[in-house]
Protein backbone atom coordinates (compact mmCIF):
# COMPACT_ATOMS: atom_id res chain seq x y z
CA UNK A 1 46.25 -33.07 -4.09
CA UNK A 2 46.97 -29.47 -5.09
CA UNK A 3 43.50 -28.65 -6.05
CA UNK A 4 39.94 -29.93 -5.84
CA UNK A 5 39.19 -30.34 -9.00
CA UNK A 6 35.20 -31.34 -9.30
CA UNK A 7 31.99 -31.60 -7.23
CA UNK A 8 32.69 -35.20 -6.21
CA UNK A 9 36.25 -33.94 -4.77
CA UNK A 10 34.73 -31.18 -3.45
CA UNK A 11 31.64 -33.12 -1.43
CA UNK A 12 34.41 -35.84 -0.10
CA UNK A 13 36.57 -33.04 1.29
CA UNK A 14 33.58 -31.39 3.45
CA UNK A 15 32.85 -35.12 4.44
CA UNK A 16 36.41 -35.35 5.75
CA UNK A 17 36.34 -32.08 7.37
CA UNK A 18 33.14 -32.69 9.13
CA UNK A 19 34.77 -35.90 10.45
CA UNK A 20 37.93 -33.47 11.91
CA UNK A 21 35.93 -30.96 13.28
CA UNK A 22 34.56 -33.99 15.61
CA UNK A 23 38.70 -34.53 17.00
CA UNK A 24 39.74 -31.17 16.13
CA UNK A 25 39.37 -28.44 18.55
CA UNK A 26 41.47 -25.14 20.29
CA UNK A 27 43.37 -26.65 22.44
CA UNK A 28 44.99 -29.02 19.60
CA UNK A 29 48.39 -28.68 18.90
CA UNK A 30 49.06 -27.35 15.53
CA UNK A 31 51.35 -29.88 14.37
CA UNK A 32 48.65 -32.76 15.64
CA UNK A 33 48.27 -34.19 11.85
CA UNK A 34 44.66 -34.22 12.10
CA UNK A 35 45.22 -30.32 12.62
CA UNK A 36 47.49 -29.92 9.52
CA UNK A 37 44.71 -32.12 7.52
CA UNK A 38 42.10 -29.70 8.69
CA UNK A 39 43.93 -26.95 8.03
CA UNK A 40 45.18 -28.07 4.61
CA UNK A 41 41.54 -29.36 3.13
CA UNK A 42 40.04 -26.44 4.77
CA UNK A 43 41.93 -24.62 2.25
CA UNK A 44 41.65 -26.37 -1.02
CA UNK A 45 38.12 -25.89 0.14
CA UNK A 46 38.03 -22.62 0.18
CA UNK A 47 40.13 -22.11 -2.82
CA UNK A 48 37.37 -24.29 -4.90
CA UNK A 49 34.36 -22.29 -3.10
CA UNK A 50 36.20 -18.34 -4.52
CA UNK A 51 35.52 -20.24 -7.95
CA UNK A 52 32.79 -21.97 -7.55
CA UNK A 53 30.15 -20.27 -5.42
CA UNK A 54 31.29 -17.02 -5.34
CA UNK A 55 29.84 -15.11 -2.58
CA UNK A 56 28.69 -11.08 -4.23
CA UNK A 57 28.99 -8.10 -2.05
CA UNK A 58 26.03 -7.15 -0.16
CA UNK A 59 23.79 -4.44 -1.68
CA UNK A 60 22.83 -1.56 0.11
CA UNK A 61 19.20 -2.97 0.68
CA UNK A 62 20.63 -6.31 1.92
CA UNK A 63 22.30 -4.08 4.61
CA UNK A 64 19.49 -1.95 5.38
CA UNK A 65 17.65 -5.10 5.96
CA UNK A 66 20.18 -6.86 8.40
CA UNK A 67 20.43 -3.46 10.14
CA UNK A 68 16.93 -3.41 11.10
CA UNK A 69 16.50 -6.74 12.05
CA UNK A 70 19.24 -6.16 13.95
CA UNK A 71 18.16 -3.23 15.59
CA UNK A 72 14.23 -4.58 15.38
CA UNK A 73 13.26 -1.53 13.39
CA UNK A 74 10.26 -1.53 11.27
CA UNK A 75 10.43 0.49 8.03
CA UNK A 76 8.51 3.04 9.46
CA UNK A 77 10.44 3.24 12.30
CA UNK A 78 13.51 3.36 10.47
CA UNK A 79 12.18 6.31 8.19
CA UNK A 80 11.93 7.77 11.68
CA UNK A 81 15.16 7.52 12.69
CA UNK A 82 16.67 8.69 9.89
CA UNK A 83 14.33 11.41 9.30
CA UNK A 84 13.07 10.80 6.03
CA UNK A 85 9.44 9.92 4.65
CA UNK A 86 8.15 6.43 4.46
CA UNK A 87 7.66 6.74 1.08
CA UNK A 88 11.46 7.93 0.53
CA UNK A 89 12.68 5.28 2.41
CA UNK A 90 10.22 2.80 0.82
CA UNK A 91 11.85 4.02 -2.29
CA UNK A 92 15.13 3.21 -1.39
CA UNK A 93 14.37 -0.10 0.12
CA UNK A 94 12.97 -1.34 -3.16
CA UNK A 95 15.82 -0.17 -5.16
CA UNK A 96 13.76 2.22 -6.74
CA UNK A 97 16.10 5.17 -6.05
CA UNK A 98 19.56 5.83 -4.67
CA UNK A 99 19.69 8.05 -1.44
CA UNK A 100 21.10 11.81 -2.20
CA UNK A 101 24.54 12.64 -0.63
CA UNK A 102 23.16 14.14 2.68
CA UNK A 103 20.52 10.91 2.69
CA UNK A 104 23.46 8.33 3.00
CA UNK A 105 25.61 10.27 4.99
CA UNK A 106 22.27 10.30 7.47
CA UNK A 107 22.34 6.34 6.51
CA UNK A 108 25.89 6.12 7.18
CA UNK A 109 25.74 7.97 10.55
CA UNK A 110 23.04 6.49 12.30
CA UNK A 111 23.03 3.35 11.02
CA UNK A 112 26.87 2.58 11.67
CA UNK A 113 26.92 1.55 7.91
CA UNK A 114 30.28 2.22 5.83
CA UNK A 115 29.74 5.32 3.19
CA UNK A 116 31.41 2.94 0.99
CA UNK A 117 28.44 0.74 1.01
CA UNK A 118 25.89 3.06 1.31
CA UNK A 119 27.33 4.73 -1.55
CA UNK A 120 28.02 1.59 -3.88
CA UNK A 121 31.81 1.91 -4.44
């Protein structure tokens, strides 16, 4: 098999792989075959999942949002810390507006958020 070619493929391979992941582990050897079959499905696999279910990059508001769960910020608290208004932030969180240059470089900074994300390029 160079390729999975449909669903029913697809759904068999993930079967198999769950079954590997049961035998397969760190400290097996990489030539072990049921390493090489893990390896080699867990490829195909991906290769069918790039065209298949595409994953999109995350949008500036889907990082906003991980970054304050992660940092357990509330929106007000976040418009806080980054010293804007509420609404401002509320703004940006809806995808009502795009933060000015000094806003995302604020972002940016105390967030620990790429300017390339915050800046959408």
């Amino acid at each position: 098999m160079t390729r999975i070619e449909n669903e029913m493929q697809y759904n068999s391979a993930m079967q198999r792989i769950n079954q590997l992941l049961k035998v397969v582990n760190d400290n097996t050897p990489e030539d072990d075959i049921n390493s090489v079959e893990l390896v080699l499905l867990s490829n195909l696999v991906a290769d069918y999942e790039d065209v298949h279910y595409p994953v999109s990059k995350p949008t500036l508001i889907d990082i906003l949002k991980l970054r304050m769960y992660e940092m357990g910020l509330t929106q007000t608290a976040l418009a806080d810390l980054l010293g804007m208004n509420q609404s401002k932030v509320s703004e940006i969180m809806s995808g009502k507006c795009e933060p000015t240059l000094k806003q995302a470089r604020t972002i940016s900074q105390k967030l620990s958020i790429s300017p390339a994300i915050v800046l959408g390029v």
